[in-house]
Protein backbone atom coordinates (compact mmCIF):
# COMPACT_ATOMS: atom_id res chain seq x y z
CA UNK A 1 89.34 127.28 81.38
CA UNK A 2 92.55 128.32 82.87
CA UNK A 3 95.83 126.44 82.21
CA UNK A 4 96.53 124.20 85.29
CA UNK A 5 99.50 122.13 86.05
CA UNK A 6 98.57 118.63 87.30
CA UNK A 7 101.01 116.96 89.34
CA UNK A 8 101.94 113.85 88.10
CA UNK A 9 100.22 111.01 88.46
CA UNK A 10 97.21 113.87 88.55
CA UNK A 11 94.21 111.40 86.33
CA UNK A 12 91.83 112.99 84.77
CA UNK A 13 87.70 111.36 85.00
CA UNK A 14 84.12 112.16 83.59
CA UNK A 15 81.63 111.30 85.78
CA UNK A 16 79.15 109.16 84.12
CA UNK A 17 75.66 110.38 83.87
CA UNK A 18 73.82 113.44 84.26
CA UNK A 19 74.21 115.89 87.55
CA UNK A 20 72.56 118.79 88.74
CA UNK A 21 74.18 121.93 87.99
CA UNK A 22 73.08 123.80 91.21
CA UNK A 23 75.99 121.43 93.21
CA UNK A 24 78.85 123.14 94.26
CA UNK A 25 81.92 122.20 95.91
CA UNK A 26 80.38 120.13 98.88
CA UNK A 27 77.67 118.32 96.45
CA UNK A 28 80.18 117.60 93.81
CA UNK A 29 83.09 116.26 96.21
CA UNK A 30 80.22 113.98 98.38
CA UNK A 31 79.08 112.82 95.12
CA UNK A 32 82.51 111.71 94.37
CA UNK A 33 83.11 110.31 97.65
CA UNK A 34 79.97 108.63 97.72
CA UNK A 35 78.63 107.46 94.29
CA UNK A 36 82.57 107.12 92.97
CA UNK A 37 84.26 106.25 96.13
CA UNK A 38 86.98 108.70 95.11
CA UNK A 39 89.00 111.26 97.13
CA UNK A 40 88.00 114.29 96.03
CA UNK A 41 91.06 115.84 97.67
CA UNK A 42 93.51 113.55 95.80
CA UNK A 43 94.30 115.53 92.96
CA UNK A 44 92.68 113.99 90.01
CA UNK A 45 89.88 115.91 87.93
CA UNK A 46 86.19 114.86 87.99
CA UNK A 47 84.11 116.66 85.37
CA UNK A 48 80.64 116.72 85.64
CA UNK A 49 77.87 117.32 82.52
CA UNK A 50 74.52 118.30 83.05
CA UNK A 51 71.47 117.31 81.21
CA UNK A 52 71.16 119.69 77.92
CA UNK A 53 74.91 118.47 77.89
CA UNK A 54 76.18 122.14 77.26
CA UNK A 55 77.38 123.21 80.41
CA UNK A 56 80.14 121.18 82.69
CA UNK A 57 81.96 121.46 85.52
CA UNK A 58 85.27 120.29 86.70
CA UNK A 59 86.26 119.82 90.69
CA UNK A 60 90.20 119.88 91.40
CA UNK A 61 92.08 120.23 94.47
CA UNK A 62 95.01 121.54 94.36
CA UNK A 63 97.32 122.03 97.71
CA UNK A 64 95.41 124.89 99.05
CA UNK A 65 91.92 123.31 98.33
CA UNK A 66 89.30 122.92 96.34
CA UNK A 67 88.82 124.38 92.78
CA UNK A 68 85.42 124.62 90.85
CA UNK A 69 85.53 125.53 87.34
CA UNK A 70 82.60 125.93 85.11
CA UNK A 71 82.11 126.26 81.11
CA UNK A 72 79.22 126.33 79.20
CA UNK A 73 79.01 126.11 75.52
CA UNK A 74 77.37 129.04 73.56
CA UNK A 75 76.79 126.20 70.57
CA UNK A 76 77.37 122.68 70.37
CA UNK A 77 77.72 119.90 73.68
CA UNK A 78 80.07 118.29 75.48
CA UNK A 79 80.37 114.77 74.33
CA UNK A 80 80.22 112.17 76.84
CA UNK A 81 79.93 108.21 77.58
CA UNK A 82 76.76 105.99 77.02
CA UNK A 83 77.32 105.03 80.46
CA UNK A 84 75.00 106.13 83.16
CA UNK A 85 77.50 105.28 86.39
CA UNK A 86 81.30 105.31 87.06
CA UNK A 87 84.10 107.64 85.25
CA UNK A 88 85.62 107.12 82.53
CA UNK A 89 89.46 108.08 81.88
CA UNK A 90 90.78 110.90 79.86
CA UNK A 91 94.00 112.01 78.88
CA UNK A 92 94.85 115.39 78.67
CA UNK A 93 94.90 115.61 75.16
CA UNK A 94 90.84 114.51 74.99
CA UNK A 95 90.44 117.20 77.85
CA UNK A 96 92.21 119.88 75.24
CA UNK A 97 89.08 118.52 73.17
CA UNK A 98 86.70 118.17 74.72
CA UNK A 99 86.91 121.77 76.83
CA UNK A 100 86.75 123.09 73.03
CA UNK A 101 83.18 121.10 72.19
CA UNK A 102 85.39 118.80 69.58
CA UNK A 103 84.32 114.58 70.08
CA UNK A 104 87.20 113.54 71.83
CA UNK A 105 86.51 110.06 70.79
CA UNK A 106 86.07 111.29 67.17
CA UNK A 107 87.92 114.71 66.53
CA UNK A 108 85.20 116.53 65.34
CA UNK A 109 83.49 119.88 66.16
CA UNK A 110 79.88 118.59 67.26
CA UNK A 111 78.16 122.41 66.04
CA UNK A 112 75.87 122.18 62.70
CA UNK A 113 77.47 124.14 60.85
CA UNK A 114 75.42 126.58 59.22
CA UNK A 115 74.31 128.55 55.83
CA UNK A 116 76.20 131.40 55.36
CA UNK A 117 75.52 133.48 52.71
């Protein structure tokens, strides 16, 4: 993923839960209007994981509009709450992490690391 600047006071949220990858931009932003009741044009990050748990994607808007970035991890998952609803708060040192398939709540690559000969 890109480097971005957040403006301060710029938060950073995981969506709870699981969501279908085939949402784009309008599907992700009603979802956090609706199921959040978050602006989606405020700013702040919402990251989204879907089921298998190796592919995410984050919604931003920046001044000029909407941003959808997507990453999917070739081994490993992303790491993400119990929690089936809500968001739950990151800071942008657990982003670093987690964007990099390390447990943000543990530092620790989540891959099996394997036999090498």
């Amino acid at each position: 993923m890109p480097v971005i600047s957040l403006p301060a006071g710029s938060r950073i949220w995981l969506v709870a839960g699981v969501t279908d990858m085939r949402n784009g931009f309008n599907g992700l932003a009603s979802r956090v209007q609706n199921t959040l009741r978050d602006d989606p044009f405020s700013g702040h990050l919402f990251i989204f994981r879907e089921r298998r748990g190796d592919m995410i994607k984050v919604l931003w808007a920046d001044r000029d509009g909407l941003c959808l970035f997507t990453k999917r991890l070739e081994r490993g998952h992303f790491v993400w709450p119990a929690t089936r609803d809500g968001k739950v708060h990151l800071t942008p040192a657990q982003l670093s992490m987690l964007l990099e398939g390390i447990n943000w709540r543990h530092p620790q690559r989540t891959e099996r690391p394997g036999i090498r000969i």
